[in-house]
Protein backbone atom coordinates (compact mmCIF):
# COMPACT_ATOMS: atom_id res chain seq x y z
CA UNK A 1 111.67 66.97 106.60
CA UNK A 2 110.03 64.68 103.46
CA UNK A 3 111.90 63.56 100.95
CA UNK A 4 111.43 65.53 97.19
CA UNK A 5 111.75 63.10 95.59
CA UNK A 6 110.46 59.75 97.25
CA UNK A 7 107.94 61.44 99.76
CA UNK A 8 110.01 59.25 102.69
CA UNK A 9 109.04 61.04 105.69
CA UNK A 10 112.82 61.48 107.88
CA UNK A 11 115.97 63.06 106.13
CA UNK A 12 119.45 63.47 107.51
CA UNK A 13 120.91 66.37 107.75
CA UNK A 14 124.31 66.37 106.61
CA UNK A 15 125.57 70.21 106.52
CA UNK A 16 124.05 73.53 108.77
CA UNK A 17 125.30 77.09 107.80
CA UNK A 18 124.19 80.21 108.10
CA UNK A 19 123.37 81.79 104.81
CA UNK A 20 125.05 84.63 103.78
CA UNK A 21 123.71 87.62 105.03
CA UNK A 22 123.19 85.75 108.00
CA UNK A 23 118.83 85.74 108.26
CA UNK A 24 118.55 81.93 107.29
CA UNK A 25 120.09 78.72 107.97
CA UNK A 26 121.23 76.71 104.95
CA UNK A 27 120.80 72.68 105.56
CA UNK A 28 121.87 70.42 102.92
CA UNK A 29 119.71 66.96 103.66
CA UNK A 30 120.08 62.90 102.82
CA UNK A 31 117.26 60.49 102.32
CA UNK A 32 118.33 57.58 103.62
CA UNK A 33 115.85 56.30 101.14
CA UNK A 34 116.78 56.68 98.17
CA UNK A 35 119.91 58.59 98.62
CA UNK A 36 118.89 61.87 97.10
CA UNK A 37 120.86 65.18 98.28
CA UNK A 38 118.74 68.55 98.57
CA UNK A 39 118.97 72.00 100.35
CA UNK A 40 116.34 73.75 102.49
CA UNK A 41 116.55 77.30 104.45
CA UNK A 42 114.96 77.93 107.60
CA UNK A 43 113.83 81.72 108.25
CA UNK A 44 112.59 83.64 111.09
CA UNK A 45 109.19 84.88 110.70
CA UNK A 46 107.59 86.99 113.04
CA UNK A 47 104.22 86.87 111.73
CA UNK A 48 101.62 85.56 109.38
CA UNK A 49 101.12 88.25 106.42
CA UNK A 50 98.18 88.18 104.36
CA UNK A 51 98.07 90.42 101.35
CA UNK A 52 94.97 92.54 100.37
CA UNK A 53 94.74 92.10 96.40
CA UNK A 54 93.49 95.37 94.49
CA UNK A 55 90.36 92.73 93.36
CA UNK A 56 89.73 92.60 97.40
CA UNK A 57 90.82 88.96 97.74
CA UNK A 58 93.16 87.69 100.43
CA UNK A 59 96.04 85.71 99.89
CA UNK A 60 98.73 84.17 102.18
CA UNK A 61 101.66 86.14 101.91
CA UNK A 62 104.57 83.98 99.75
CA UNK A 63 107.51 84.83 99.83
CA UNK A 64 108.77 83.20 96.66
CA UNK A 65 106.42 84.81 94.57
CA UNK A 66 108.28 87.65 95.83
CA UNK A 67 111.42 86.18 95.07
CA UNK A 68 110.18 85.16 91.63
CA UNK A 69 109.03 88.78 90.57
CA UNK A 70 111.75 90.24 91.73
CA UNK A 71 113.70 87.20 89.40
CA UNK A 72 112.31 88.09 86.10
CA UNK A 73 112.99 92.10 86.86
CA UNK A 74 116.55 91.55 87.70
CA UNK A 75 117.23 88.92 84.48
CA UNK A 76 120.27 88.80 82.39
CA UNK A 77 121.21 92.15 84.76
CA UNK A 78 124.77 92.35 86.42
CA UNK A 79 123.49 91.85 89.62
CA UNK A 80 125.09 89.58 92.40
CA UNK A 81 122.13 86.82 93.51
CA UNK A 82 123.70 87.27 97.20
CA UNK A 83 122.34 91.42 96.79
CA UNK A 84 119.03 90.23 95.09
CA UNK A 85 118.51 87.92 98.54
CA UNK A 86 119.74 90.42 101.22
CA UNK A 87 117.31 93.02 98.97
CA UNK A 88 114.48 90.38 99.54
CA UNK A 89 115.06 89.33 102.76
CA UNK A 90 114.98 93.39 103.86
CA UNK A 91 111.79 93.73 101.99
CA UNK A 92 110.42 90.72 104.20
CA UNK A 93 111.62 92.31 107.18
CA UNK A 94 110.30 95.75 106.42
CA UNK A 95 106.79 94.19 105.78
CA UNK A 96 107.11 91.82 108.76
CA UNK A 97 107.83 94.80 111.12
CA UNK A 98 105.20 97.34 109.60
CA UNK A 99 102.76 96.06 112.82
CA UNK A 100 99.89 94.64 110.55
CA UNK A 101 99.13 91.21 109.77
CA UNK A 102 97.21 92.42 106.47
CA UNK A 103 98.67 94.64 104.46
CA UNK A 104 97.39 96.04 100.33
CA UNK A 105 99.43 94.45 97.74
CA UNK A 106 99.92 98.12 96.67
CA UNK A 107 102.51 98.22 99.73
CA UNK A 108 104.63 95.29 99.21
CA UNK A 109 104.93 96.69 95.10
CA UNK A 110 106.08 100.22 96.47
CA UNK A 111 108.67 98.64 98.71
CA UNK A 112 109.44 96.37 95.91
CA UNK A 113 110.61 99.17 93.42
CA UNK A 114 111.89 101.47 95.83
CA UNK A 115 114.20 99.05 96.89
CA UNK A 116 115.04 98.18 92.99
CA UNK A 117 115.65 102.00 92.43
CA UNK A 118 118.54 101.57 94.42
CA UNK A 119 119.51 98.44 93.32
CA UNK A 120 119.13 98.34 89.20
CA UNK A 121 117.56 101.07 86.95
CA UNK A 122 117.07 98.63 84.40
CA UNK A 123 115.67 96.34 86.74
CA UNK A 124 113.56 99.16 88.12
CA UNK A 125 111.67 100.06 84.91
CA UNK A 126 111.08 96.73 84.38
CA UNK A 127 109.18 95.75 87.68
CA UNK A 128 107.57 99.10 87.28
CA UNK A 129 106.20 98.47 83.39
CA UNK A 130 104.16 95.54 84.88
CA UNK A 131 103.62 96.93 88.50
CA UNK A 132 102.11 100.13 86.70
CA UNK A 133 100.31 97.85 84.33
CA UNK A 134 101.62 100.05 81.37
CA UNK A 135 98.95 100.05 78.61
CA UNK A 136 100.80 101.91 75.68
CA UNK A 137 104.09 103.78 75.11
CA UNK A 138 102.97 106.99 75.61
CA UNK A 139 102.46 106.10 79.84
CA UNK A 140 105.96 104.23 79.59
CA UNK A 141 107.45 107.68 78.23
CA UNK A 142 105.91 109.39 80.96
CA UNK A 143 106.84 107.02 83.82
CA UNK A 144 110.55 107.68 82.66
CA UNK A 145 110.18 111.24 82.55
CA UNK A 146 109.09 111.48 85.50
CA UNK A 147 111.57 109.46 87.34
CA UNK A 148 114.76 110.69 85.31
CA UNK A 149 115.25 107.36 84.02
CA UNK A 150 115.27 107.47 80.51
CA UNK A 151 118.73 106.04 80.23
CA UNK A 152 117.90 103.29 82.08
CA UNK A 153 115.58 102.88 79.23
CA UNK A 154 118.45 103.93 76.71
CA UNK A 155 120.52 101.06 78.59
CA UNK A 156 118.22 98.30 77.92
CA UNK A 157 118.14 98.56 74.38
């Protein structure tokens, strides 16, 4: 593994764990370089996703963008990081096990707030407002309504 933050091509490993719900495997590393300490997690992954953008362009499927998404939904929320990872790696799994290697980015969004329904409210209705691309209150009024979340909505404020 290369070095962050000199580029030196061998690290040490100093410390393997498995993370906590048990899908990755937490290393903490050593350049012998120039001495600096980092962490990397190794995953499973069964297959390479690509992801079918409504514009008709295919990307590589990333799982951090994922992760960050699903970061600036859940913000300032009192949620538990380990239950925001377990809900990410499950989302990864889900897609990873659907049987196609190209799958609509309309997909991975549904699983995205389905799985936030359960998780957050709050969080919900705010992965939805963008996912939905909201234009004006009126279709933000209706979303709620129609989801018997308007004190989700109540909550946030």
């Amino acid at each position: 593994m290369r070095c962050p933050f000199c580029g030196h091509a061998e690290t040490q490993v100093k410390d393997s764990r498995p993370s906590e719900d048990g899908a990755a495997i937490r290393r903490r590393r050593l350049c012998p370089e120039c001495g600096g300490r980092f962490t990397t997690f190794e995953r499973v992954q069964l297959r390479e996703l690509t992801i079918l953008k409504r514009s008709g362009r295919r990307t590589p499927f990333d799982r951090d963008k994922l992760a960050r998404s699903i970061a600036i939904a859940t913000r300032k929320r009192p949620i538990e990081p380990e239950r925001i990872e377990r809900m990410i790696s499950l989302i990864v799994r889900q897609l990873e096990s659907m049987g196609e290697t190209e799958l609509p980015s309309s997909e991975i969004g549904e699983l995205v707030m389905k799985q936030l329904k359960q998780l957050d409210d709050v969080a919900y209705v705010r992965y939805a407002s963008v996912y939905r691309d909201f234009r004006e209150a009126g279709e933000f009024a209706t979303f709620l309504g129609e989801e018997g979340l308007s004190e989700a909505a109540e909550d946030e404020r």
